[in-house]
C-alpha atoms as a PDB file:
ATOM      1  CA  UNK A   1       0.000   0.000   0.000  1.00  0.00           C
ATOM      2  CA  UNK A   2       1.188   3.570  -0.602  1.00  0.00           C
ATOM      3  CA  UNK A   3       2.000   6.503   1.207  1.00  0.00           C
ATOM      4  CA  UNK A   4      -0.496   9.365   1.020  1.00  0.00           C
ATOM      5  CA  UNK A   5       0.420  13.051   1.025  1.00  0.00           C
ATOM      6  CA  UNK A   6      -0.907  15.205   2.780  1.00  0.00           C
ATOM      7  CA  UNK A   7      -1.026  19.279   2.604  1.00  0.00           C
ATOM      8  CA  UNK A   8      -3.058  22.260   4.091  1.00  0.00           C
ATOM      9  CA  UNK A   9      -4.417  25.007   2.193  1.00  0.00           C
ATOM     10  CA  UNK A  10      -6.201  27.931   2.923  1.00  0.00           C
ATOM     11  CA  UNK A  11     -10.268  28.414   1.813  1.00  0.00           C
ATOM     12  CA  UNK A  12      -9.622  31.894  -0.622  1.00  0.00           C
ATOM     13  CA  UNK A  13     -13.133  33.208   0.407  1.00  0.00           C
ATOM     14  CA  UNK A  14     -13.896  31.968   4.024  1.00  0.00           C
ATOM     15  CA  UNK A  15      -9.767  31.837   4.941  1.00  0.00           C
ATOM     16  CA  UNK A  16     -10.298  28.907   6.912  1.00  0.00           C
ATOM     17  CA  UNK A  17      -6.844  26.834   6.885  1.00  0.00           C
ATOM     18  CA  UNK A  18      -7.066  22.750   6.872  1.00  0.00           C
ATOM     19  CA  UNK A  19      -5.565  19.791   5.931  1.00  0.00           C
ATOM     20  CA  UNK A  20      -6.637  18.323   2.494  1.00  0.00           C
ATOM     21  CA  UNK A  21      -7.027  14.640   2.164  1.00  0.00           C
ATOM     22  CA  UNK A  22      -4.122  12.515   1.092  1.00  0.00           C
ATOM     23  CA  UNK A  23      -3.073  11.803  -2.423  1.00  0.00           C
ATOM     24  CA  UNK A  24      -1.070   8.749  -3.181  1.00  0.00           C
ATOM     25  CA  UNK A  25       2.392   9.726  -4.922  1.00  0.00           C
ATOM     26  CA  UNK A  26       1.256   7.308  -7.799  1.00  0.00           C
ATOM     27  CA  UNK A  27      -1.788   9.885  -8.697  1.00  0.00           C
ATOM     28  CA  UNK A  28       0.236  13.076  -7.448  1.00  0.00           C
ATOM     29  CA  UNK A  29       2.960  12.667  -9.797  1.00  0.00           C
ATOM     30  CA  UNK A  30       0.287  11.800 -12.606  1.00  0.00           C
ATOM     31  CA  UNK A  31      -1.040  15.204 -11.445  1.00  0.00           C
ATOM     32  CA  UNK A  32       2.045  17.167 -11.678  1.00  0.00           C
ATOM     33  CA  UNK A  33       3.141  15.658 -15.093  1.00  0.00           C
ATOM     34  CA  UNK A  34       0.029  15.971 -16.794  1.00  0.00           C
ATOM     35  CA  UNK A  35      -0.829  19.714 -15.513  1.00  0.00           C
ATOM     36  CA  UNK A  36      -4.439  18.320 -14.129  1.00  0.00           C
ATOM     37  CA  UNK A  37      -5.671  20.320 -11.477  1.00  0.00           C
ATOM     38  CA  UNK A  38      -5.147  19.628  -7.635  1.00  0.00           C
ATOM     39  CA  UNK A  39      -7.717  20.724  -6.106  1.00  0.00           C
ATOM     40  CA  UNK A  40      -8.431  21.971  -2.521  1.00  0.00           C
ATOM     41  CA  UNK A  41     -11.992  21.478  -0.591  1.00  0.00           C
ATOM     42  CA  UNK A  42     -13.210  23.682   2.414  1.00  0.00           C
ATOM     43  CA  UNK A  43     -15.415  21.969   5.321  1.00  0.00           C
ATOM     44  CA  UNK A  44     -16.800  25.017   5.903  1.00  0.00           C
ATOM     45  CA  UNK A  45     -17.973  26.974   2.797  1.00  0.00           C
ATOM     46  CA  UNK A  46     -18.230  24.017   0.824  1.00  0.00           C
ATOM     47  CA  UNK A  47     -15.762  25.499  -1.739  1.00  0.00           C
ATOM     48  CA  UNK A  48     -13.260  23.781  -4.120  1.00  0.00           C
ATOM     49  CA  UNK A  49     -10.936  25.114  -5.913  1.00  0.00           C
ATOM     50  CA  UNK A  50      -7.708  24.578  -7.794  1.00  0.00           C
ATOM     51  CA  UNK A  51      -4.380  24.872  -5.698  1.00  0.00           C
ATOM     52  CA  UNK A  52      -2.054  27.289  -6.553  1.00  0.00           C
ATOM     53  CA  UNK A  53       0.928  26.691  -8.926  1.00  0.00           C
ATOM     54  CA  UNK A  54       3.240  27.214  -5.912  1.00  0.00           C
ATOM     55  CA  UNK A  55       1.660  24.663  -3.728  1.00  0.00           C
ATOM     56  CA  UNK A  56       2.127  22.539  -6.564  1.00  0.00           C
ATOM     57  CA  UNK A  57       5.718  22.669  -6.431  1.00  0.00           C
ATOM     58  CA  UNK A  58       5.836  22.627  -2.826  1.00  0.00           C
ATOM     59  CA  UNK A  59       4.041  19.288  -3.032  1.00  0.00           C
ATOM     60  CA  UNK A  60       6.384  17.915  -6.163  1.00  0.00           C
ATOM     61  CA  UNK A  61       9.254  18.688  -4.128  1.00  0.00           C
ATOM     62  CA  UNK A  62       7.662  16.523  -0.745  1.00  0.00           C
ATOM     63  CA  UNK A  63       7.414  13.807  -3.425  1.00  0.00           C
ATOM     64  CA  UNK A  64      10.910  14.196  -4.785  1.00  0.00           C
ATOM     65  CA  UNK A  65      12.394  13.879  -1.525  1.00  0.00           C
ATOM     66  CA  UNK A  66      10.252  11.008  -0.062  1.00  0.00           C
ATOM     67  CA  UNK A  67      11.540   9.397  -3.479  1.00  0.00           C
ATOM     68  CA  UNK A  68      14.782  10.181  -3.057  1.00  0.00           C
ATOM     69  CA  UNK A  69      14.516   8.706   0.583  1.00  0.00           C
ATOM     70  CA  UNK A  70      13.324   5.343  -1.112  1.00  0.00           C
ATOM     71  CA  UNK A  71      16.316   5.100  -2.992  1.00  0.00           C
ATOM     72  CA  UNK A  72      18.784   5.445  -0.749  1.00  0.00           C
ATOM     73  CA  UNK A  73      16.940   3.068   1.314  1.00  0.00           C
ATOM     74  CA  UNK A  74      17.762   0.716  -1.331  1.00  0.00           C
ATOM     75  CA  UNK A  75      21.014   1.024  -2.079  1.00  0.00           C
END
């Protein structure tokens, strides 16, 4: 079973901060290749909406790293 990651974003109209749910890397790197849209949910307002391209480098480089940290596990 895989990993999930995790990340928190903040609701643009209510500006209520929260965790989002976690992806698995297999679908988040099939999300950062293909240019898809990550998007963000708020509990309270109900909203969704599309991360921000900065987040999603900030979440490419969490998977980077984690998959860095697999390799050198295996080596």
């Amino acid at each position: 079973m895989s990993e999930a990651i995790a990340f928190v974003a903040t609701c643009p109209i209510c500006k209520r901060t929260q965790l989002q749910e976690g992806f698995t890397y297999t679908v988040l790197e099939k999300l950062l290749k293909g240019g898809y849209p990550i998007e963000a949910h708020c509990e309270g307002c109900g909203l969704c909406w599309p991360v921000s391209i900065q987040q999603r480098v900030e979440l490419g480089r969490v998977i980077t790293g984690h998959l860095r940290k697999r390799l050198d596990a295996l080596v």
